[in-house]
Protein backbone atom coordinates (compact mmCIF):
# COMPACT_ATOMS: atom_id res chain seq x y z
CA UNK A 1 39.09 144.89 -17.01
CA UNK A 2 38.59 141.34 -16.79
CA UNK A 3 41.34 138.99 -16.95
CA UNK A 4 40.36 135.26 -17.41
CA UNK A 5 42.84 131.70 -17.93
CA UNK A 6 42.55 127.93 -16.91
CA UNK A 7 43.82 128.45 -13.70
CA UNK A 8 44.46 131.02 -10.93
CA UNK A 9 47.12 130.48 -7.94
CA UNK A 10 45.45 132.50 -5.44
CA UNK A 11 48.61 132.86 -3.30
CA UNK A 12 47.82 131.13 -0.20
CA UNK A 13 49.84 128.20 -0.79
CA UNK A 14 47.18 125.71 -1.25
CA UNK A 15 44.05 127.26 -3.48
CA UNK A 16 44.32 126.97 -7.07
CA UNK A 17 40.78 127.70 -8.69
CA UNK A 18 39.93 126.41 -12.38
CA UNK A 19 38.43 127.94 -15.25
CA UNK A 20 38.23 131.73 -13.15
CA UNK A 21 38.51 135.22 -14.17
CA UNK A 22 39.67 137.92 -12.06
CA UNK A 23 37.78 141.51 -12.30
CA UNK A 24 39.89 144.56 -11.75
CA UNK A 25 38.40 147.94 -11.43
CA UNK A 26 39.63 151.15 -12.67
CA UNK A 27 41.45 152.16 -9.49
CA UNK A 28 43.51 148.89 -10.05
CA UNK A 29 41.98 146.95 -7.44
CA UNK A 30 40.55 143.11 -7.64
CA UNK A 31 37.02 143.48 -7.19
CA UNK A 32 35.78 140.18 -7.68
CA UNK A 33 37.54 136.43 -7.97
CA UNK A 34 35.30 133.74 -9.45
CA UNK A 35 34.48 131.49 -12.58
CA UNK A 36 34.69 133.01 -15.58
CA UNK A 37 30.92 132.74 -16.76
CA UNK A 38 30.01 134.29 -13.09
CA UNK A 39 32.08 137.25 -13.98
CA UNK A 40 31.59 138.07 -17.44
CA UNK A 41 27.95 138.12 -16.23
CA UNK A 42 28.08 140.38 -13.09
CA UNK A 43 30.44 142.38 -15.64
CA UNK A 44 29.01 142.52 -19.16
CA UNK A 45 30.52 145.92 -20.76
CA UNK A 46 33.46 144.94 -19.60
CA UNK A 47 36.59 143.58 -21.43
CA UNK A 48 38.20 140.23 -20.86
CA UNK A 49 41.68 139.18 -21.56
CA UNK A 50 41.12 135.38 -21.78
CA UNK A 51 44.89 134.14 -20.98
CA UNK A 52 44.28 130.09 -21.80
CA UNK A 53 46.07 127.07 -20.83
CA UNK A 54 47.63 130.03 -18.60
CA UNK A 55 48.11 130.77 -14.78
CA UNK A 56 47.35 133.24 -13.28
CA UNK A 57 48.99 134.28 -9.64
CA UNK A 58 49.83 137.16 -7.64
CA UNK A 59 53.05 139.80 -8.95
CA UNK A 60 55.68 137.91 -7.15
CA UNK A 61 58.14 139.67 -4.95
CA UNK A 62 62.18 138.82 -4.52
CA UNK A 63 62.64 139.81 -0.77
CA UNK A 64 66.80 139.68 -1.18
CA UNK A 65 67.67 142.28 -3.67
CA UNK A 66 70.70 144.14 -4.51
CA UNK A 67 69.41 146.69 -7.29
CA UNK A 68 72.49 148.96 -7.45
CA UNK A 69 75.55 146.53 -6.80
CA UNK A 70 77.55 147.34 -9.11
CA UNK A 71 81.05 146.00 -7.13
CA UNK A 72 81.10 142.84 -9.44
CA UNK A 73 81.29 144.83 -12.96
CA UNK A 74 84.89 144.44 -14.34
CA UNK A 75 85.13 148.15 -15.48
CA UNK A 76 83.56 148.98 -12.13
CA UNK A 77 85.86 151.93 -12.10
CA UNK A 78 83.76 153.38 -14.92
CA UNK A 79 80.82 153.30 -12.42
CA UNK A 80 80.20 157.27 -10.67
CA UNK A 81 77.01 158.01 -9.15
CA UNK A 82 74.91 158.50 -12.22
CA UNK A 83 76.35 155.05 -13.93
CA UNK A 84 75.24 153.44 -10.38
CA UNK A 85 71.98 154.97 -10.85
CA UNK A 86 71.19 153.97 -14.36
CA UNK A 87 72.50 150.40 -13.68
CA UNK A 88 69.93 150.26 -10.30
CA UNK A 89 67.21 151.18 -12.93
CA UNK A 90 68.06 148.74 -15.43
CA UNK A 91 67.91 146.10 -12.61
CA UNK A 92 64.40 147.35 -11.25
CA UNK A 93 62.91 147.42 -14.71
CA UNK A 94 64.13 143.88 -15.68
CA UNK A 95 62.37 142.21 -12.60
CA UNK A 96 58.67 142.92 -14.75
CA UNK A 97 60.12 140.57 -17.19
CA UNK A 98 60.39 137.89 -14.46
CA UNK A 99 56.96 138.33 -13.16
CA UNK A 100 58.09 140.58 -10.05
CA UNK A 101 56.38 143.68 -9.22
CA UNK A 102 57.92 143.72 -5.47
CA UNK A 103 61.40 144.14 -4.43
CA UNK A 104 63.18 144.53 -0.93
CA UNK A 105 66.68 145.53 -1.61
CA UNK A 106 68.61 144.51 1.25
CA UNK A 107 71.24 147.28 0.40
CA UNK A 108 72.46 148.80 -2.42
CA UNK A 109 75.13 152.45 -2.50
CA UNK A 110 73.04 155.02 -0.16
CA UNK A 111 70.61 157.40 -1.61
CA UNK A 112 70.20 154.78 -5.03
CA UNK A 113 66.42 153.12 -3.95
CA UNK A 114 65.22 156.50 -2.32
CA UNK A 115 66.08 158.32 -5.68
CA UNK A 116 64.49 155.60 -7.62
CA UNK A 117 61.43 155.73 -5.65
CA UNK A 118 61.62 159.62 -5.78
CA UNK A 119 61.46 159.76 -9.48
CA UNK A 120 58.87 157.10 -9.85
CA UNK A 121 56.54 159.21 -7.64
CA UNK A 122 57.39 161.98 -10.25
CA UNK A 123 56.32 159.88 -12.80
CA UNK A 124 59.61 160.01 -14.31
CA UNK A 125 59.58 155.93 -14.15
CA UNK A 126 57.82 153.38 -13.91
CA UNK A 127 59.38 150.07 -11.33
CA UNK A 128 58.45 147.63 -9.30
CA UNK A 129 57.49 148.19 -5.01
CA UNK A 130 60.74 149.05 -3.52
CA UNK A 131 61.10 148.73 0.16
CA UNK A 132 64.60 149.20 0.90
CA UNK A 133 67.32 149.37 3.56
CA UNK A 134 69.63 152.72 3.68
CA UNK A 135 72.92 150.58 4.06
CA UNK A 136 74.31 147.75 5.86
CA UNK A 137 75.95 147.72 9.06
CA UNK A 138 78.73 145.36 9.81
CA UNK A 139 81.32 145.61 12.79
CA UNK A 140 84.51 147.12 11.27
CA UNK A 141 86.27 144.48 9.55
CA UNK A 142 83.76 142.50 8.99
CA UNK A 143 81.46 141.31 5.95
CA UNK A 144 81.39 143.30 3.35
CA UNK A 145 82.90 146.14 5.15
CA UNK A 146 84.25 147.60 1.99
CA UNK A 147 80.30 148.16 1.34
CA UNK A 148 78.73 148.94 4.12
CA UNK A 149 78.87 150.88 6.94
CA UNK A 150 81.21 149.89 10.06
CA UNK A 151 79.72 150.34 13.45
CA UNK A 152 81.00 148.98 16.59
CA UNK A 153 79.10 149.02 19.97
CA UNK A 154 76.03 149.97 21.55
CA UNK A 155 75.72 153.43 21.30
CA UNK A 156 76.78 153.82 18.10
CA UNK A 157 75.13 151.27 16.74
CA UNK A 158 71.84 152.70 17.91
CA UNK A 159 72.93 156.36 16.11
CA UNK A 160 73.75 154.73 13.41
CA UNK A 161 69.98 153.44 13.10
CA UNK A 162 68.67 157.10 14.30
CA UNK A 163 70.56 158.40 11.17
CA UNK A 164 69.09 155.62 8.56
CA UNK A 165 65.69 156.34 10.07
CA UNK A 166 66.41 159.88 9.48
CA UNK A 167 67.69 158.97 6.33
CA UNK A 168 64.16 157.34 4.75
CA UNK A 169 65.71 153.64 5.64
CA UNK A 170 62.30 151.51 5.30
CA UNK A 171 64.25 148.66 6.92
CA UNK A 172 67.65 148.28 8.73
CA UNK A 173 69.87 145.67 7.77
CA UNK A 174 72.81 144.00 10.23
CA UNK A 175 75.59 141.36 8.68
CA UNK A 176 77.15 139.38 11.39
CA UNK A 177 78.60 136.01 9.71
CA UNK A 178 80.49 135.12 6.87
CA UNK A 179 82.11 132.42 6.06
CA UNK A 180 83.11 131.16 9.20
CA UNK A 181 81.58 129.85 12.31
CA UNK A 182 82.93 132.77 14.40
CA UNK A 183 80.27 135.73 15.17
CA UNK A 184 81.12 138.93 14.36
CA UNK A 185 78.58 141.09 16.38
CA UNK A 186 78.43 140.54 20.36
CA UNK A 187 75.37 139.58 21.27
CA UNK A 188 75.13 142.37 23.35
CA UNK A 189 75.54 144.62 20.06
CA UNK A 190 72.69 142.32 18.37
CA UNK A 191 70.12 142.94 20.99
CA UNK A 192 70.59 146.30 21.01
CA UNK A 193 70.27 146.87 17.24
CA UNK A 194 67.06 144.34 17.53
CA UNK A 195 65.69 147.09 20.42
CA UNK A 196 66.37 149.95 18.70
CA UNK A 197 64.44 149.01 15.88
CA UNK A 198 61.76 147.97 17.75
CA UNK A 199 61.90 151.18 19.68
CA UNK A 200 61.92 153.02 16.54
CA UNK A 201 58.96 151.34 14.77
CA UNK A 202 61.28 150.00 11.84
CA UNK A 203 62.15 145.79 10.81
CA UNK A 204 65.13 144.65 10.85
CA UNK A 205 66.99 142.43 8.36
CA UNK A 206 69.69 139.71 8.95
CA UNK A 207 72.45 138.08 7.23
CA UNK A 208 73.47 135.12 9.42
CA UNK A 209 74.18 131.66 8.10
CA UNK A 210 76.49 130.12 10.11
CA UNK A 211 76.33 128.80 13.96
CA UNK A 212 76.89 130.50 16.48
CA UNK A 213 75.36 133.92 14.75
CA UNK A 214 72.23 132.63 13.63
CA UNK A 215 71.69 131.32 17.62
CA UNK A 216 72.44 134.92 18.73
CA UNK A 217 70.17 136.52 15.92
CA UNK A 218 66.74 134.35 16.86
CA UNK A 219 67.56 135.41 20.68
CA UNK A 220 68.03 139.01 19.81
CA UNK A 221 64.59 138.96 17.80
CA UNK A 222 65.22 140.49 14.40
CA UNK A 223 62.52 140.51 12.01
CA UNK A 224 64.03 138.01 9.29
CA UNK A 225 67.27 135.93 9.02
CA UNK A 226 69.09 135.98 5.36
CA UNK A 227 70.57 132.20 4.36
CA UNK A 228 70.65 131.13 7.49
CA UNK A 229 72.60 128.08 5.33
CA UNK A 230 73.30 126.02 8.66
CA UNK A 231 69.84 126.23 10.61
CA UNK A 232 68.54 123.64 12.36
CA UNK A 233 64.70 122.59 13.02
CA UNK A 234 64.92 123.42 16.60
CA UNK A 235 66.21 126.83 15.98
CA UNK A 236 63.28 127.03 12.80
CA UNK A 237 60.79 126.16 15.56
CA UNK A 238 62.18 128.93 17.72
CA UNK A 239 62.06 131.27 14.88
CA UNK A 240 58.61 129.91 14.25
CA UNK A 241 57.49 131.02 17.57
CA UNK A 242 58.82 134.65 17.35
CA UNK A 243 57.69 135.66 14.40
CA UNK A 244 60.76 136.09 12.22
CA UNK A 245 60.77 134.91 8.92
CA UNK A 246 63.65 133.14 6.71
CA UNK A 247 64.67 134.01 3.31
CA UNK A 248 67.17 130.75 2.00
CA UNK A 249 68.59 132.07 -0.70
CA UNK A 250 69.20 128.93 -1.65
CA UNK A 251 69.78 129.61 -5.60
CA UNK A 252 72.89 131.96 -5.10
CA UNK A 253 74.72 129.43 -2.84
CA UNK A 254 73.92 127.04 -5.56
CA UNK A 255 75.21 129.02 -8.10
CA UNK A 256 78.44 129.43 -6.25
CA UNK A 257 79.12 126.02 -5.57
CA UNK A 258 78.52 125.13 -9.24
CA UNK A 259 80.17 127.85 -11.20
CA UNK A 260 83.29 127.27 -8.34
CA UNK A 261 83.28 124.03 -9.56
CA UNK A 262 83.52 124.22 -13.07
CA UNK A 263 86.31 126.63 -12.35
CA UNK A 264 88.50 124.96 -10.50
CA UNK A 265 87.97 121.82 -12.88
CA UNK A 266 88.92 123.90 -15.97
CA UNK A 267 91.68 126.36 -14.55
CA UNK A 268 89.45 129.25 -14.93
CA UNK A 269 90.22 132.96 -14.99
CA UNK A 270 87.88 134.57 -12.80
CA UNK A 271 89.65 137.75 -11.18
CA UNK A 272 88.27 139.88 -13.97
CA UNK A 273 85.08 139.70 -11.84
CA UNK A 274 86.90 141.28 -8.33
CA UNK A 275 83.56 139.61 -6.42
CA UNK A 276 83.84 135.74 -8.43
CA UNK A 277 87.77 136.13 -7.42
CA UNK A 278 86.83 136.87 -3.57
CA UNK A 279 83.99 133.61 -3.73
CA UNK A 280 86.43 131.30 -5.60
CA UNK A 281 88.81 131.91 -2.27
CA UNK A 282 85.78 131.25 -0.28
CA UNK A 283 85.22 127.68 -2.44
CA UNK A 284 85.24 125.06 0.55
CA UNK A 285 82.52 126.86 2.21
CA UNK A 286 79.80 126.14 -0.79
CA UNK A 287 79.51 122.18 -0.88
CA UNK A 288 78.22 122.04 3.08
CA UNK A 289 76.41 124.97 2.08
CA UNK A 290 74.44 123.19 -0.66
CA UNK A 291 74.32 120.20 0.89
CA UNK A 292 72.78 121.57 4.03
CA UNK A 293 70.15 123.29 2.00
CA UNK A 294 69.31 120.16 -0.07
CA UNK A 295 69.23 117.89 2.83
CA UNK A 296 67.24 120.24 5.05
CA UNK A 297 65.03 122.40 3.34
CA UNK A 298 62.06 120.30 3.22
CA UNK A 299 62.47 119.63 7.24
CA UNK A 300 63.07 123.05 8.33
CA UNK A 301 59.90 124.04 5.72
CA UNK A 302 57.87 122.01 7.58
CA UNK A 303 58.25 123.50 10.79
CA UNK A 304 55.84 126.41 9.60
CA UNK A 305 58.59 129.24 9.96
CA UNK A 306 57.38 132.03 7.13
CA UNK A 307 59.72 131.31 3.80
CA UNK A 308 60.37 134.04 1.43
CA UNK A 309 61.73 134.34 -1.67
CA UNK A 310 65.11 136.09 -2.24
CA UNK A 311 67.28 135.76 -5.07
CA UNK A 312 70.69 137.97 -3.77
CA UNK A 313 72.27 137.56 -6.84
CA UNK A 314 75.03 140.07 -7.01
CA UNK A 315 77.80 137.73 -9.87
CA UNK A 316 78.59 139.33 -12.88
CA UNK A 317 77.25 137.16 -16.03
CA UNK A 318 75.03 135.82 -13.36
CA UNK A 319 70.91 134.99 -14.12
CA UNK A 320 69.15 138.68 -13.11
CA UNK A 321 66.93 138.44 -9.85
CA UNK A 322 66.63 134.40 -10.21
CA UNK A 323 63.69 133.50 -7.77
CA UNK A 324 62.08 131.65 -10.75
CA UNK A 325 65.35 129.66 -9.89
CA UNK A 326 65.14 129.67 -6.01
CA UNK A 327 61.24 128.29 -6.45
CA UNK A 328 62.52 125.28 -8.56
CA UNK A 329 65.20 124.15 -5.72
CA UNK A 330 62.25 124.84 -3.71
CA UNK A 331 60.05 122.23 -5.44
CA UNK A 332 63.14 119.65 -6.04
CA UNK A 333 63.79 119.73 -2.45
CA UNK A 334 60.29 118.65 -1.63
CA UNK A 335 57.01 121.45 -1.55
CA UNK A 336 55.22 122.04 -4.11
CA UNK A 337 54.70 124.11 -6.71
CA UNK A 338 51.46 126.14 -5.01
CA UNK A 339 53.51 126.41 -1.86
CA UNK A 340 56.65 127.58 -3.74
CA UNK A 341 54.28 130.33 -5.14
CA UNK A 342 53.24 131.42 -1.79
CA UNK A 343 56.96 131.77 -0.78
CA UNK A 344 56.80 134.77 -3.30
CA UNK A 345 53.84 136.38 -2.71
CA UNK A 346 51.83 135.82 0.18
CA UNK A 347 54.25 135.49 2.48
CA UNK A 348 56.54 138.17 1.51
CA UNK A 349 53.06 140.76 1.94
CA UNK A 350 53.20 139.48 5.58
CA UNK A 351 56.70 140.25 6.38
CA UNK A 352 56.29 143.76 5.03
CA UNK A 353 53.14 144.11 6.88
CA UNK A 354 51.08 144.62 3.12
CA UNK A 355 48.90 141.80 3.75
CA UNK A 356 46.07 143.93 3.52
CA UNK A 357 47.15 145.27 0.15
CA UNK A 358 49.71 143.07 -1.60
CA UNK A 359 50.56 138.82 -2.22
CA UNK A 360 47.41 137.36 -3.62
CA UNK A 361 44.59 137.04 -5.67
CA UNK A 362 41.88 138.19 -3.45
CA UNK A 363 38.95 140.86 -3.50
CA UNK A 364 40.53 144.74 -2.25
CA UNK A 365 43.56 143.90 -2.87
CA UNK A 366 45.89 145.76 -4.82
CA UNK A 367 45.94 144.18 -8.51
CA UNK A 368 50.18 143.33 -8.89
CA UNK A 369 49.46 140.44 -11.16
CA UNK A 370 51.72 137.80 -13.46
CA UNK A 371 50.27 135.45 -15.58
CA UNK A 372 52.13 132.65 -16.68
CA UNK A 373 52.24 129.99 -19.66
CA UNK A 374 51.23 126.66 -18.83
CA UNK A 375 49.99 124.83 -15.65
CA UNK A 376 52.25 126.25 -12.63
CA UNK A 377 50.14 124.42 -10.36
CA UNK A 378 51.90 121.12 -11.67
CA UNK A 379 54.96 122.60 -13.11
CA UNK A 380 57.10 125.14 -11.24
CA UNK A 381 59.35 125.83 -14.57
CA UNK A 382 56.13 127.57 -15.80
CA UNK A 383 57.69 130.24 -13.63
CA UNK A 384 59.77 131.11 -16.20
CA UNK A 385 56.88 131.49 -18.58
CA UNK A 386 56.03 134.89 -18.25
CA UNK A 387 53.37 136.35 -20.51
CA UNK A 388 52.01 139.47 -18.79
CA UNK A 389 52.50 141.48 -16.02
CA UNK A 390 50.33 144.14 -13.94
CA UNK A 391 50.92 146.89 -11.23
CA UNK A 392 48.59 148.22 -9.68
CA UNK A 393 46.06 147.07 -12.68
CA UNK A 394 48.66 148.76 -15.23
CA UNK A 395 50.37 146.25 -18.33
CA UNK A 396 53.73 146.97 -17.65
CA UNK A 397 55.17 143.59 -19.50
CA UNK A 398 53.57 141.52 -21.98
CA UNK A 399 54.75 139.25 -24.21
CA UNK A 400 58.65 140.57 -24.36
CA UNK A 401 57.48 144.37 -24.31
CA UNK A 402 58.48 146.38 -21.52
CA UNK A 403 55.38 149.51 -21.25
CA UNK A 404 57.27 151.70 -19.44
């Protein structure tokens, strides 16, 4: 199969190659990347989709998912197990129709991703990459404790981590700020969670956004930092240095500050969404949140600390897995639209160490590929253009069909 359009977004954040064709073989692997009348000659039997005034980039990859939360829905008491299962599913099959073919769901209820990953390698279904966490760990009392799992102390902090390993966990994921500037984890507790993951041969998540947390996270060495709202350059230097990686999230603090907004201006009802009530209480915490991300981005960017995509959209009534969205503040706040792009591929494949396999257009690679309406090299809103989508070589979305 030969797939052919103006322009190709290779996913390295700076190559962008006109008038090319990509040739995928039938194990659903790129075998060749070149111009269009080079392939279609090294390949004559074969059969080219010629895509147009189209891009063509990598399967992109939201690296801040919540597939199964289901907390927000106002008849959430009509929501057992097999509800919570059917809603994760829903979720993972709507991301082909935003171009994504890779997820990391940074928790969901336990058991939900391994099933859904069970039944695909039944055949049962078909969904995007899931690499997933078992659950989150908080200290007791602290964020989102109602959904997660409370674990104080060394020890038992480090058998809670034996157990997700046991479990299947793929990642481990820690939440030690809210929205305050007081730590919940020790640092003590950090370090230790950091080691035994390390020890264990699994990465470690984050959610830290406020100071002094996101201090204590960097020294304790986890593998990414969620929002990390407040960071500085000097700490995305440090970061830099050690290897962990920063996914903004910029979109859903966005979201919250606006939709707060328009609430408060217009006397809105909101407790029939139990999670919009909890964030409207939480209201002065958005507008330095949005203004630190709009002020800083582009500075702490530059700095050359890995960026990833995540969308952590968990609102009811709110846009479905919006890194489309999360790109475009991207671009406004000052890359561009070929590094934006990279945020979603590329560098997500390095974090989960599938470099080798997954996040661009390149020869051996594993053919997860979107292609796009329109000139996404200029244009990030293109991003909402989806036309078709690929995994593993496979059509699995095309032109508002779902093949699955």
């Amino acid at each position: 199969m030969i797939l052919s359009s103006k322009r190709i977004i290779t996913g390295d954040g700076k190559t962008v190659l006109e008038d090319s064709a990509v040739y995928v073989n039938e194990r659903g692997i790129i075998e060749a990347v070149g111009k269009k009348e080079d392939i279609l000659k090294a390949y004559p039997d074969e059969k080219c989709e010629d895509y147009g005034d189209a891009t063509i980039i990598p399967g992109m990859c939201d690296m801040h998912a919540h597939l199964g939360y289901w907390y927000s829905q106002p008849d959430s008491f009509n929501y057992n197990d097999q509800m919570i299962m059917m809603y994760a599913l829903q979720h993972a099959q709507a991301a082909f129709t935003k171009g994504i073919t890779s997820i990391r769901d940074c928790y969901s209820p336990k058991g939900v991703c391994k099933t859904l990953k069970m039944a695909e390698d039944k055949g049962f279904i078909t969904i995007p990459r899931i690499t997933h966490v078992d659950a989150g760990m908080c200290m007791t009392g602290g964020h989102c404790w109602d959904e997660v799992i409370q674990v104080d102390g060394p020890w038992a902090i480090r058998k809670e981590i034996r157990t997700q390993v046991r479990d299947g966990a793929e990642w481990v994921k820690v939440l030690t700020s809210h929205r305050s500037h007081i730590p919940e984890y020790t640092q003590e507790e950090l370090d230790v969670a950091a080691d035994e993951c390390k020890r264990r041969g699994i990465k470690c998540v984050v959610h830290a956004g406020t100071h002094p947390s996101i201090q204590m996270c960097i020294d304790a060495g986890f593998d990414t930092i969620e929002h990390g709202t407040f960071l500085t350059v000097e700490q995305a230097k440090q970061m830099k240095e050690k290897g962990i990686a920063w996914t903004p999230t910029m979109f859903a603090y966005t979201y919250l500050y606006e939709v707060c907004s328009e609430n408060l201006a217009k006397g809105a009802d909101v407790f029939n969404d139990p999670v919009a009530a909890k964030e409207q209480r939480d209201f002065a915490f958005y507008e330095p949140a949005y203004e630190a991300y709009r002020d800083n981005f582009k500075k702490l960017y530059d700095t050359g600390v890995t960026v990833c995509t995540g969308s952590d959209m968990v609102m009811y009534g709110a846009p479905v897995l919006p890194i489309a969205e999360e790109m475009e503040l991207m671009v406004k706040y000052g890359i561009t639209p070929v590094q934006a792009i990279q945020t979603a591929t590329a560098n997500p494949a390095k974090v989960l160490g599938r470099e080798e396999e997954l996040g661009m257009i390149k020869e051996g690679l594993i053919a997860d590929i979107t292609v796009v309406k329109g000139d996404l090299s200029e244009d990030i809103s293109c991003v909402h253009n989806i036309d078709t989508v690929f995994l593993n070589g496979k059509k699995v979305y095309s032109n508002g069909v779902r093949y699955i």
